[in-house]
N, C-alpha and C. Protein backbone atom coordinates (compact mmCIF):
# COMPACT_ATOMS: atom_id res chain seq x y z
N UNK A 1 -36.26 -25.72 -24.66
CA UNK A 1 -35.38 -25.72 -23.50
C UNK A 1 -33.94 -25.46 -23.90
N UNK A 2 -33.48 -26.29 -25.11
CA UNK A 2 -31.80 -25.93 -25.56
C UNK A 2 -31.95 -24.37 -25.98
N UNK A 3 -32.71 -23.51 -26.62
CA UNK A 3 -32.78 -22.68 -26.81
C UNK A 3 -32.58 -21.15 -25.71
N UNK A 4 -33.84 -21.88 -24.92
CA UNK A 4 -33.38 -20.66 -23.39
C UNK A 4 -31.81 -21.31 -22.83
N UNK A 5 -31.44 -22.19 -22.53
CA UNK A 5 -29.86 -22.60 -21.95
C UNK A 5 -29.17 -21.59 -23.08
N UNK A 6 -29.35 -21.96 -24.24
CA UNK A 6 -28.17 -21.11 -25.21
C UNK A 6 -28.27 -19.47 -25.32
N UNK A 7 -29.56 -19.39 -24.57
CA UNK A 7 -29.88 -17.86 -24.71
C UNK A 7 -28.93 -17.33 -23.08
N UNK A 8 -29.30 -17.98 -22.46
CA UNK A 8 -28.70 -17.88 -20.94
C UNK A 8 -27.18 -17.67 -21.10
N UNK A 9 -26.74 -18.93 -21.59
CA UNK A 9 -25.25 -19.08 -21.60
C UNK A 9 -24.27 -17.69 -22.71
N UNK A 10 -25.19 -17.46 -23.48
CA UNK A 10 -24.73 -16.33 -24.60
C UNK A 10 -24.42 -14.88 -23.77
N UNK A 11 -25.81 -14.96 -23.09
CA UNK A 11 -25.73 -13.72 -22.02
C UNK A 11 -24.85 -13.57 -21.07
N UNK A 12 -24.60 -14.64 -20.42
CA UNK A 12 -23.70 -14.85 -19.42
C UNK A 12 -22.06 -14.45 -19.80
N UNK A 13 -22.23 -14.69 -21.04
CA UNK A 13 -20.78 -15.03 -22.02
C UNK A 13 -20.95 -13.51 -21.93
N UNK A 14 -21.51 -12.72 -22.74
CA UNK A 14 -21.76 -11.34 -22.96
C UNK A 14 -21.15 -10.67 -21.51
N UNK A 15 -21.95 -11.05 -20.59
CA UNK A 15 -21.86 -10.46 -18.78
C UNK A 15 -20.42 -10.20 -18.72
N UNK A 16 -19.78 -11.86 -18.95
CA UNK A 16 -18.35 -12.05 -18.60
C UNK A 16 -17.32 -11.33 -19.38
N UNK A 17 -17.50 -11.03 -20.49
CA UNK A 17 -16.80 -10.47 -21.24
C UNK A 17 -17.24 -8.74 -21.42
N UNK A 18 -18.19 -8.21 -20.88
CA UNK A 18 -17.69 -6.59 -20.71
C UNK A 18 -17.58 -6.25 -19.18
N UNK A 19 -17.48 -7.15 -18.42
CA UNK A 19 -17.13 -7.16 -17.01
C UNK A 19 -15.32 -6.98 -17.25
N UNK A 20 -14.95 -8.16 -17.30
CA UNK A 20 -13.53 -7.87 -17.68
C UNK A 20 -12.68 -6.86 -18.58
N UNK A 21 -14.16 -6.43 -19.78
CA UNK A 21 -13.29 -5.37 -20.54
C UNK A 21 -13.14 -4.22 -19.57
N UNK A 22 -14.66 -4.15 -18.67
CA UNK A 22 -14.61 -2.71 -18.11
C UNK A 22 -13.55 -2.52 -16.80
N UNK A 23 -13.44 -4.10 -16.72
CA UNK A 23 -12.06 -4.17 -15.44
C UNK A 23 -10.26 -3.56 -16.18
N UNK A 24 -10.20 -4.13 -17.24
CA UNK A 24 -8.95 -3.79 -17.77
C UNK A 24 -8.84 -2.68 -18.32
N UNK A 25 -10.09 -1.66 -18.71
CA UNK A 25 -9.86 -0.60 -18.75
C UNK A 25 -9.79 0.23 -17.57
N UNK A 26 -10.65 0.18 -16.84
CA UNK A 26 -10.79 0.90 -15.41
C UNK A 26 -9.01 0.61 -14.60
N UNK A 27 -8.78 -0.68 -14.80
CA UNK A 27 -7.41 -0.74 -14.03
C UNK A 27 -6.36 0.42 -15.10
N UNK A 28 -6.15 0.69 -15.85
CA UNK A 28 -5.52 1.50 -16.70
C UNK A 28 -5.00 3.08 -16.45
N UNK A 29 -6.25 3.59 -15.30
CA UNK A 29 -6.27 5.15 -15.12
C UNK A 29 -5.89 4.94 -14.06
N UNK A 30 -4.43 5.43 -13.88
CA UNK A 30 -3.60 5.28 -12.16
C UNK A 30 -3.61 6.44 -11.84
N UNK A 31 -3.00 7.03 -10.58
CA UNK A 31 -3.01 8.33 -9.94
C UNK A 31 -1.53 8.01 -10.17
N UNK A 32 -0.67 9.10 -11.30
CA UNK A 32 1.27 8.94 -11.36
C UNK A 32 1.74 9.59 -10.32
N UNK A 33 3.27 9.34 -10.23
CA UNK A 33 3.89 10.47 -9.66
C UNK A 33 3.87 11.97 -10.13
N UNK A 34 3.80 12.49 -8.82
CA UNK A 34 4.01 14.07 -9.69
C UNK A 34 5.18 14.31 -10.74
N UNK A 35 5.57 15.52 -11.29
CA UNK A 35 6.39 15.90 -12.23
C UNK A 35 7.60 16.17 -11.58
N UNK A 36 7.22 16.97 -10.51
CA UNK A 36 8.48 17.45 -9.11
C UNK A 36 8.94 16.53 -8.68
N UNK A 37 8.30 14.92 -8.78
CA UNK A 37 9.00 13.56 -8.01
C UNK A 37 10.46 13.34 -8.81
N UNK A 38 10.51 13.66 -10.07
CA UNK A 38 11.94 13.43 -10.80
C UNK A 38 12.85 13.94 -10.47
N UNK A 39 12.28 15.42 -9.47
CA UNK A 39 13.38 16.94 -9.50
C UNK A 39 13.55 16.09 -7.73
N UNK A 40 12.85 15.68 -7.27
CA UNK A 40 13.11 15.98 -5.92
C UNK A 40 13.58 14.25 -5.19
N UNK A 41 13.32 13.10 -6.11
CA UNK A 41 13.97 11.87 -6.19
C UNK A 41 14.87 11.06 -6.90
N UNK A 42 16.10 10.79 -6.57
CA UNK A 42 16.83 10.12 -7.73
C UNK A 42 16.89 8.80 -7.91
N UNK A 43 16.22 8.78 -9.14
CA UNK A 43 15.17 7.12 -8.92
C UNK A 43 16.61 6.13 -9.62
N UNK A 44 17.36 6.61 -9.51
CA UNK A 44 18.36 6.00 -10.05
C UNK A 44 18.91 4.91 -8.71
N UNK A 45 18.35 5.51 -7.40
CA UNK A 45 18.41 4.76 -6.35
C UNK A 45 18.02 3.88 -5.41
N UNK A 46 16.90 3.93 -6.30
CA UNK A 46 16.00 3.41 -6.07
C UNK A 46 15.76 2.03 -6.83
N UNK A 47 15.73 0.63 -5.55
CA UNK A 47 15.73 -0.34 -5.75
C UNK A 47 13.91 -1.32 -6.02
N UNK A 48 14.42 -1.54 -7.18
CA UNK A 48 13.09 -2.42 -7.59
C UNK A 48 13.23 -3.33 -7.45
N UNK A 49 12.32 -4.25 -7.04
CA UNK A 49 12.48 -5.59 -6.71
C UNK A 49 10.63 -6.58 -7.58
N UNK A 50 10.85 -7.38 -7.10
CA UNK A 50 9.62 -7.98 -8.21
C UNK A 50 8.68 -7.51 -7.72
N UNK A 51 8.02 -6.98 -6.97
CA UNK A 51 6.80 -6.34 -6.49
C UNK A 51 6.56 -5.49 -4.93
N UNK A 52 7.52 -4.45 -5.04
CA UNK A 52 8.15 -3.73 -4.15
C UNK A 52 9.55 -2.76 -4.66
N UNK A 53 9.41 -1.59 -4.40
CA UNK A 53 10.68 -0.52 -4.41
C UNK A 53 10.96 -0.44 -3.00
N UNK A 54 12.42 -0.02 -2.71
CA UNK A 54 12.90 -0.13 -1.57
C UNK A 54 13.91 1.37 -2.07
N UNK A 55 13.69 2.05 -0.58
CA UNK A 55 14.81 3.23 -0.57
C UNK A 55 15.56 2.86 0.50
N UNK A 56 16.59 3.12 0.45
CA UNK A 56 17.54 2.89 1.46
C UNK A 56 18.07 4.45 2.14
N UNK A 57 18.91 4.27 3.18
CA UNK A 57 19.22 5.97 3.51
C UNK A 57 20.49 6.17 2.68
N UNK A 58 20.68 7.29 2.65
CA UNK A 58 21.96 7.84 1.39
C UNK A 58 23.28 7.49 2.58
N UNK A 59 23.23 7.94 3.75
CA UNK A 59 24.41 7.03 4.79
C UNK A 59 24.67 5.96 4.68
N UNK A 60 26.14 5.89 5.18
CA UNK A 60 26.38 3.96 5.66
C UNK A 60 25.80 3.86 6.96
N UNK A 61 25.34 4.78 7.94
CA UNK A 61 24.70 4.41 8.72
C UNK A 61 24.25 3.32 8.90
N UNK A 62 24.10 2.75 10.50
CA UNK A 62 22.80 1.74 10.68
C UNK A 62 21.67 2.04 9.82
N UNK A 63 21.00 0.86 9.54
CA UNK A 63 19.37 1.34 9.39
C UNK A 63 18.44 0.89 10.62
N UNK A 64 18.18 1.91 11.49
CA UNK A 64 17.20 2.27 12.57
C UNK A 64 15.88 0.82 12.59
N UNK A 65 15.21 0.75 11.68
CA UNK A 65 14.34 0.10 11.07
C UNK A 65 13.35 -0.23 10.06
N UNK A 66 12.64 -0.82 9.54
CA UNK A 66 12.15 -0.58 8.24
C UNK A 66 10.75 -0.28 8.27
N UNK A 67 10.05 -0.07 7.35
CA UNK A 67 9.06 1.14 7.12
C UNK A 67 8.39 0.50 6.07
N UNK A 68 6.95 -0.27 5.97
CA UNK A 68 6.41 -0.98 4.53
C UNK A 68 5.20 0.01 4.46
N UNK A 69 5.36 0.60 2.82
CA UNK A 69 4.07 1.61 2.69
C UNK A 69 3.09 0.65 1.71
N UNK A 70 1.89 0.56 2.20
CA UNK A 70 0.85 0.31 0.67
C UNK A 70 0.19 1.33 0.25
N UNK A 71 0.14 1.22 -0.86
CA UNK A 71 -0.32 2.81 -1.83
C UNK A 71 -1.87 2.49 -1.64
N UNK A 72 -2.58 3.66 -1.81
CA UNK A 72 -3.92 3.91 -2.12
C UNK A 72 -4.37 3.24 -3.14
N UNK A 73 -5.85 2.98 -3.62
CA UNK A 73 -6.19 2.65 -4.60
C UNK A 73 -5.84 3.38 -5.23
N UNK A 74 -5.33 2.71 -6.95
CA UNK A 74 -5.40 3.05 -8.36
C UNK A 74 -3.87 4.40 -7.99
N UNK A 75 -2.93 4.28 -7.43
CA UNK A 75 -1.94 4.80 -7.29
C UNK A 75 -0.97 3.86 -7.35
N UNK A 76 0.21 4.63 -8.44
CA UNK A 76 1.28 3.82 -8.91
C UNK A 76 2.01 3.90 -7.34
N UNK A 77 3.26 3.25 -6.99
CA UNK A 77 3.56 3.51 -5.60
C UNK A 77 4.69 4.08 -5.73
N UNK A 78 5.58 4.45 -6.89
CA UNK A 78 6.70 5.44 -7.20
C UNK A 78 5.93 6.92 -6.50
N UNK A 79 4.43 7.11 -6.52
CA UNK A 79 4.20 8.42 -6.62
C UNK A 79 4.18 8.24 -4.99
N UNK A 80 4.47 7.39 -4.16
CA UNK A 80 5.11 7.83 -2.42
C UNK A 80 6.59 8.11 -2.28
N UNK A 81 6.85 8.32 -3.60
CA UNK A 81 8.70 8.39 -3.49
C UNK A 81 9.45 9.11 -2.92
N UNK A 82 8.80 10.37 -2.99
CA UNK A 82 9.85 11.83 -2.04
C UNK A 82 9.26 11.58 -0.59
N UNK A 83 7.80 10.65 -0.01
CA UNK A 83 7.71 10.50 1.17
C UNK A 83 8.81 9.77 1.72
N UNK A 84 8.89 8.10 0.98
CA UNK A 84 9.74 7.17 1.09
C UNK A 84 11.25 7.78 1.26
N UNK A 85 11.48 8.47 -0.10
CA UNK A 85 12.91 9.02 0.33
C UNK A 85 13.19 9.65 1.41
N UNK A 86 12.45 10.44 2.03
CA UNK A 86 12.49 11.46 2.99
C UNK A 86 12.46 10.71 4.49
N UNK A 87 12.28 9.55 4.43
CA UNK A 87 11.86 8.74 5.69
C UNK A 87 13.58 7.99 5.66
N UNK A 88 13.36 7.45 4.74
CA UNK A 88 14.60 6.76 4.26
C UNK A 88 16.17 7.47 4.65
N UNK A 89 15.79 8.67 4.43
CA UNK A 89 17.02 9.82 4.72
C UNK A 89 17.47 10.02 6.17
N UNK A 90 16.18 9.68 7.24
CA UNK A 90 16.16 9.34 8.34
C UNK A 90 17.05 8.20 8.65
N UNK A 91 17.52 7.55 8.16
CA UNK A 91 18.31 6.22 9.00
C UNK A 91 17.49 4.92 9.01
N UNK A 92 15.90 5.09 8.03
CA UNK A 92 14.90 3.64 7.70
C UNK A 92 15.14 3.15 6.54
N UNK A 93 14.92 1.92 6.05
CA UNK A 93 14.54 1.15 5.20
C UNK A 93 13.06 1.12 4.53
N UNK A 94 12.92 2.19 3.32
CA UNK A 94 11.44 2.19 3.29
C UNK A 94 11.43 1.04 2.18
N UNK A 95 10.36 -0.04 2.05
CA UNK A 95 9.42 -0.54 0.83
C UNK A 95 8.13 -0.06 0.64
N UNK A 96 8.22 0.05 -0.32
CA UNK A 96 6.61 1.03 -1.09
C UNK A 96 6.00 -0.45 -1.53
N UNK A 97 5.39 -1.12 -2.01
CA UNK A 97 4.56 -2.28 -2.26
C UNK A 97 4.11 -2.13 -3.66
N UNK A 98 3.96 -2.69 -4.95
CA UNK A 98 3.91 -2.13 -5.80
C UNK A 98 2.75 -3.88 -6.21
N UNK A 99 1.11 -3.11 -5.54
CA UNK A 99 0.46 -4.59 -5.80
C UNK A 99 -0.34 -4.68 -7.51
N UNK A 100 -0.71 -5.56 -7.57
CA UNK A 100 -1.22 -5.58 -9.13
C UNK A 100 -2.60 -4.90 -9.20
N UNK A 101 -2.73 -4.35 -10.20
CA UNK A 101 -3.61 -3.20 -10.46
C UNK A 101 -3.67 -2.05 -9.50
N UNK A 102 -2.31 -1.78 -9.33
CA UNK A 102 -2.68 -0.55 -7.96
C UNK A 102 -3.23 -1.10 -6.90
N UNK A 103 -3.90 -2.03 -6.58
CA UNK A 103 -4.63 -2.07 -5.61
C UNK A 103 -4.32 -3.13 -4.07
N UNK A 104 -3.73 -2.75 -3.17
CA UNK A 104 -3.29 -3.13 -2.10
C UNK A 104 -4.16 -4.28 -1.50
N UNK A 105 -5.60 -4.63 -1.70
CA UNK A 105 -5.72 -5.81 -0.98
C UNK A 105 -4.67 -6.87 -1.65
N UNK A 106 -4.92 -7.03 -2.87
CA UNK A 106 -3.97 -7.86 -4.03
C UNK A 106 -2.34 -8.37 -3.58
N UNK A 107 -2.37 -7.89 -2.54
CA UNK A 107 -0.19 -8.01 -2.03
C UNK A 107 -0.57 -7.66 -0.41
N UNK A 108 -1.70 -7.66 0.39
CA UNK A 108 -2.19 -7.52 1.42
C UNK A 108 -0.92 -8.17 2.14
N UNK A 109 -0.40 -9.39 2.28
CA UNK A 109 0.51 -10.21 2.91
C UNK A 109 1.90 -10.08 2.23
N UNK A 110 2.59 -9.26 1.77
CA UNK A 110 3.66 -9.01 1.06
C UNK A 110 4.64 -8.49 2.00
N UNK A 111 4.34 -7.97 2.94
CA UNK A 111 4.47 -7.17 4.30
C UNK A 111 5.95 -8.35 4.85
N UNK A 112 5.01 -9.62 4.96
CA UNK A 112 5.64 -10.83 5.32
C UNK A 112 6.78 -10.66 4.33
N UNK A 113 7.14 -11.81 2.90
CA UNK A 113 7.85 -11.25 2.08
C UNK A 113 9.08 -10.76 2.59
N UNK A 114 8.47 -9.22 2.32
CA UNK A 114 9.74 -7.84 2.50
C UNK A 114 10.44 -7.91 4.02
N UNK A 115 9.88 -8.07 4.73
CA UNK A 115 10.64 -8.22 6.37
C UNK A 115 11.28 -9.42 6.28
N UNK A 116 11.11 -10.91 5.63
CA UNK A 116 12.02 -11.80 5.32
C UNK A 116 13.07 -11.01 4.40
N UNK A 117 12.86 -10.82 3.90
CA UNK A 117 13.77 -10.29 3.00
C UNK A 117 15.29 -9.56 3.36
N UNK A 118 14.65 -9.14 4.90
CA UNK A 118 15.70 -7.88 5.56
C UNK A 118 15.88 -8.75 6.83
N UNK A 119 16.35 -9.86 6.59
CA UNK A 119 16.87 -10.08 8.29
C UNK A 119 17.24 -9.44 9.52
N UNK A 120 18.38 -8.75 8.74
CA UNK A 120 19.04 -7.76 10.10
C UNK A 120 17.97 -6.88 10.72
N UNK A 121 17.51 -6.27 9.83
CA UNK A 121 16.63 -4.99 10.55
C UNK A 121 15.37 -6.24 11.49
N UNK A 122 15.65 -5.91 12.43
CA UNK A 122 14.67 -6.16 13.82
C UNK A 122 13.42 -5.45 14.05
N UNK A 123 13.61 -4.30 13.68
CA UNK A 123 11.69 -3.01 14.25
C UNK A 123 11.40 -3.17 12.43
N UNK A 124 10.17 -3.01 12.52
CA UNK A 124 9.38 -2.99 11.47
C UNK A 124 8.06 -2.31 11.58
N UNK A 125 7.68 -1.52 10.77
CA UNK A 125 6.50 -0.72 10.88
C UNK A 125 5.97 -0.50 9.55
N UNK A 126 4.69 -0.82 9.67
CA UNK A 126 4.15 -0.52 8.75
C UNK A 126 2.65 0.69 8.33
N UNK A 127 2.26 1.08 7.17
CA UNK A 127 1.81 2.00 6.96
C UNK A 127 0.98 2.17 5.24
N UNK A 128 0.08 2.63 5.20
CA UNK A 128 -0.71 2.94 3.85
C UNK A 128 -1.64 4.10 4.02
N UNK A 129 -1.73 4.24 2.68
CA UNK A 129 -2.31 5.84 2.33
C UNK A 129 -3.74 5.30 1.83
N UNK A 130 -5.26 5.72 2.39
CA UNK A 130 -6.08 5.57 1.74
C UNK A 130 -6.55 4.00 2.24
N UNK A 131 -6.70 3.39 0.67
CA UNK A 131 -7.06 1.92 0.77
C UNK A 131 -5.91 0.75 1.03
N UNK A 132 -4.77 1.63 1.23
CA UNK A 132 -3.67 0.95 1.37
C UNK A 132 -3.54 0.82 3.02
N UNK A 133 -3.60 1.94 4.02
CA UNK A 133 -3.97 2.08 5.25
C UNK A 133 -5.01 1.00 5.99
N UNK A 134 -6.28 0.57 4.96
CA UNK A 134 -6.72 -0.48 5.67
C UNK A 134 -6.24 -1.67 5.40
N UNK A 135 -5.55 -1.90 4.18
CA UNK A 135 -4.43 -3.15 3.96
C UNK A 135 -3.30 -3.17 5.17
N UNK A 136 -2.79 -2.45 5.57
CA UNK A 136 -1.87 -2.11 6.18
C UNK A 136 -2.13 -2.53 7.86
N UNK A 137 -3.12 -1.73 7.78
CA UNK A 137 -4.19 -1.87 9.22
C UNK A 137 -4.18 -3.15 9.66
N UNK A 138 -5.04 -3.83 8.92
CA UNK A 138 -5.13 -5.66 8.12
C UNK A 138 -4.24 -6.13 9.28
N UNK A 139 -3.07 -6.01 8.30
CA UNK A 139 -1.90 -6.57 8.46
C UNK A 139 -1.06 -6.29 9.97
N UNK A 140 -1.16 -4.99 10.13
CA UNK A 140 -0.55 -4.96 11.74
C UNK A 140 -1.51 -5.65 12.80
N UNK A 141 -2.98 -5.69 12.40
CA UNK A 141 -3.87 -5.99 13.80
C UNK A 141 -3.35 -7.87 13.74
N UNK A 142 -3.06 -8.61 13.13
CA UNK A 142 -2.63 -9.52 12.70
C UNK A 142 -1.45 -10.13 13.42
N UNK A 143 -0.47 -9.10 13.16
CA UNK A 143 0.65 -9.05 13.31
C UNK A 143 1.82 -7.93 14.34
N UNK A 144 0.93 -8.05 15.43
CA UNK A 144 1.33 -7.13 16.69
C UNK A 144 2.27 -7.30 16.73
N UNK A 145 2.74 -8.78 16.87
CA UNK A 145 4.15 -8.75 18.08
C UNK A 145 5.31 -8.82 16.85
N UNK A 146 5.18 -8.86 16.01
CA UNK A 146 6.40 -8.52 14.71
C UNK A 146 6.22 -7.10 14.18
N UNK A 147 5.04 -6.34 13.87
CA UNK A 147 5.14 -4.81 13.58
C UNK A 147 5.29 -3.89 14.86
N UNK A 148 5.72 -3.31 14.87
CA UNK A 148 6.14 -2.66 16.14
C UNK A 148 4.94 -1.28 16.02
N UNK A 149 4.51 -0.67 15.15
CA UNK A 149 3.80 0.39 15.15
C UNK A 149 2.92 0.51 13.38
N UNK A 150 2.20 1.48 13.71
CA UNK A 150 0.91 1.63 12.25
C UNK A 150 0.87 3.23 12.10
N UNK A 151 1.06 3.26 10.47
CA UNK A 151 1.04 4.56 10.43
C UNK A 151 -0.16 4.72 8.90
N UNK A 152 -1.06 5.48 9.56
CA UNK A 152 -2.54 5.49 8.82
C UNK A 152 -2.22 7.09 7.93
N UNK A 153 -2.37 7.11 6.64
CA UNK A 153 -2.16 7.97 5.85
C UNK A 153 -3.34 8.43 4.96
N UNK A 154 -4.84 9.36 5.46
CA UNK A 154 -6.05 9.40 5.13
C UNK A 154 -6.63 8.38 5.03
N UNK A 155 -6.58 7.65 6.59
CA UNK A 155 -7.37 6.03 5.99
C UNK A 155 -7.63 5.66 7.66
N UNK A 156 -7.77 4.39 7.65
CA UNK A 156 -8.41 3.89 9.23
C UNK A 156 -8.41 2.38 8.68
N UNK A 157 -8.40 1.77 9.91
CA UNK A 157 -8.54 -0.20 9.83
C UNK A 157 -10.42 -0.39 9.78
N UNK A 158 -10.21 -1.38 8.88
CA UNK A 158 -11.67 -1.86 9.14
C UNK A 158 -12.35 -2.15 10.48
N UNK A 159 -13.55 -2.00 10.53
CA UNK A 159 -14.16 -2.29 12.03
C UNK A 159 -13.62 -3.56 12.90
N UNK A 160 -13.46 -4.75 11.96
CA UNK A 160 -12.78 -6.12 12.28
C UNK A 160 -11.65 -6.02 12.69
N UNK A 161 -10.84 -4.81 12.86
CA UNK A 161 -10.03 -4.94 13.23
C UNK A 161 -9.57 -3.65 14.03
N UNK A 162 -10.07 -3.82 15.19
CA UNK A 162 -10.34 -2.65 16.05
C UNK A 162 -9.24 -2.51 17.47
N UNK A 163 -8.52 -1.70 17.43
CA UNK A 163 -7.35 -1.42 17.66
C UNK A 163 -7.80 -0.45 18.86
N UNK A 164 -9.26 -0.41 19.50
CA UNK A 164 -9.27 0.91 20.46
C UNK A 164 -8.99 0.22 21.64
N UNK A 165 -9.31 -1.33 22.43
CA UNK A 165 -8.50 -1.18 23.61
C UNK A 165 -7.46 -1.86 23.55
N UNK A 166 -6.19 -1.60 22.45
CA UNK A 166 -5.36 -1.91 22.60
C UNK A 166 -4.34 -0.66 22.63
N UNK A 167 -2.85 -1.01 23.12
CA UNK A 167 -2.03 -0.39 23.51
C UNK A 167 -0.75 -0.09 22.41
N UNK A 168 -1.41 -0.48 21.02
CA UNK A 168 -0.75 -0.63 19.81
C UNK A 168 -0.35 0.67 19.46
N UNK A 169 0.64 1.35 18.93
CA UNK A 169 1.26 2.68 18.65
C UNK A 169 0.92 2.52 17.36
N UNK A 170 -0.08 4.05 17.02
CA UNK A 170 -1.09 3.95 15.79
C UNK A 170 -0.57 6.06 15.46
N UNK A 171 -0.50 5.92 14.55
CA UNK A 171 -0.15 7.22 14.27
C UNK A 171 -1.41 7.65 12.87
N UNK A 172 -2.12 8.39 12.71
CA UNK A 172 -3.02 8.83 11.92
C UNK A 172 -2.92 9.52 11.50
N UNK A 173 -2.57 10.59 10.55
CA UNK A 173 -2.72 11.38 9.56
C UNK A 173 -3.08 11.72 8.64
N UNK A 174 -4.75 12.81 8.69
CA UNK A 174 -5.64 13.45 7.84
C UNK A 174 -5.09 14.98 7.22
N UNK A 175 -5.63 15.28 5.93
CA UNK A 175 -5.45 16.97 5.86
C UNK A 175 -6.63 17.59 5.99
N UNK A 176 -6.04 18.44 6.78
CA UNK A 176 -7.58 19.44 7.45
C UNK A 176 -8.48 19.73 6.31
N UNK A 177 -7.59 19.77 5.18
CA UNK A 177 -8.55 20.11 3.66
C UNK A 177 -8.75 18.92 2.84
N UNK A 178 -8.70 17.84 3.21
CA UNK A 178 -8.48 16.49 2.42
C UNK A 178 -9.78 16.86 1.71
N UNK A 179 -11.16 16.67 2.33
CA UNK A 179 -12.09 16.92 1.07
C UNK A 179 -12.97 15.17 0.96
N UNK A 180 -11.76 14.46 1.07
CA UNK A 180 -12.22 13.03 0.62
C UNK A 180 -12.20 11.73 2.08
N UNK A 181 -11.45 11.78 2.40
CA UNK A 181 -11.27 11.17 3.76
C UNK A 181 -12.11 11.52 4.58
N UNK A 182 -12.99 10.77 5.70
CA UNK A 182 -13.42 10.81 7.03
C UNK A 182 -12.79 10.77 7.93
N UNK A 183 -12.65 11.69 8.72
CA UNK A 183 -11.67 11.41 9.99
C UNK A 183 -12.62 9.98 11.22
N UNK A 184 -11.71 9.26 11.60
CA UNK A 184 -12.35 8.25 12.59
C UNK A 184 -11.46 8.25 13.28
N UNK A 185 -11.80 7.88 14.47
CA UNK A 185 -11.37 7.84 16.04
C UNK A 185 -10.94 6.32 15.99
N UNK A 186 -9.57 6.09 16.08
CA UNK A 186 -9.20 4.20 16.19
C UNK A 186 -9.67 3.93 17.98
């Protein structure tokens, strides 16, 4: 009997330990920013914070309102930077979300966080690309009456959180050539 337990427990030990190796390697291979993100962002302006980048607009302008992106799986979130900037240039406050291992369920509620963070700004909207879109999703069906709108970036909310008879301002965006994405009807 001590023999099968020690055979069990050895295995188990074995299980646990190339589970985690194959996790810390697999977390390793990110999707980077492009090469053009250096030419076309000046990350020099870009504010890091402990788990979140923030672009601001290059004006003293008001800022209009703020804008929280979660990245796709296994995507660094610098590589939404010329989106972020480009929104940002608009008169918003973008934060990109920067969750551990790439992966957006992991900082799912960070959303919260970053909008403390920004008192003044009043509208808040949020948005993710991919697996970040149903983090995102998550988080607005949740949080109606503080996000003002959802912006879906090759992605859709989980079924649990079904947004069709509501009156929620949902913006979706697929590429006709994506290849990888399903288009769904919210």
């Amino acid at each position: 009997m001590k023999k099968t337990l020690k055979i069990v427990g050895v295995g188990l030990a074995v299980l646990v330990a190339v589970t985690v190796a194959f996790f810390v390697i697999w977390s390793g291979f990110d999707y980077e920013p492009s090469k053009q993100l250096h030419s076309l962002v000046d990350e020099k302006k870009v504010v890091k914070k402990d788990d979140y980048y923030v672009f601001k607009p290059q004006t003293n302008k008001e800022i209009k309102a703020g804008y929280i992106i979660y990245q796709g799986a296994k995507v660094e979130p610098l590589a939404y930077g010329y989106y972020a900037q480009q929104i940002a240039n608009e008169g918003y406050l973008v934060a990109v979300v920067d969750s551990p291992f790439n992966m957006s369920f992991f900082s799912q509620n960070k959303a919260t966080d970053i909008v403390k963070s920004y008192p003044k700004i009043s509208a808040w909207f949020i948005g993710g690309h991919s697996l970040g879109g149903v983090s995102a999703a998550s988080y607005a069906y949740d949080h109606q009456n503080s996000i003002k709108g959802l912006v879906l970036l090759a992605s859709y909310p989980m079924n649990k959180n079904n947004f069709s008879t509501s009156t929620y301002p949902i913006l979706s965006l697929t590429g006709e050539k994506d290849g990888l994405s399903t288009v769904h009807f919210i």
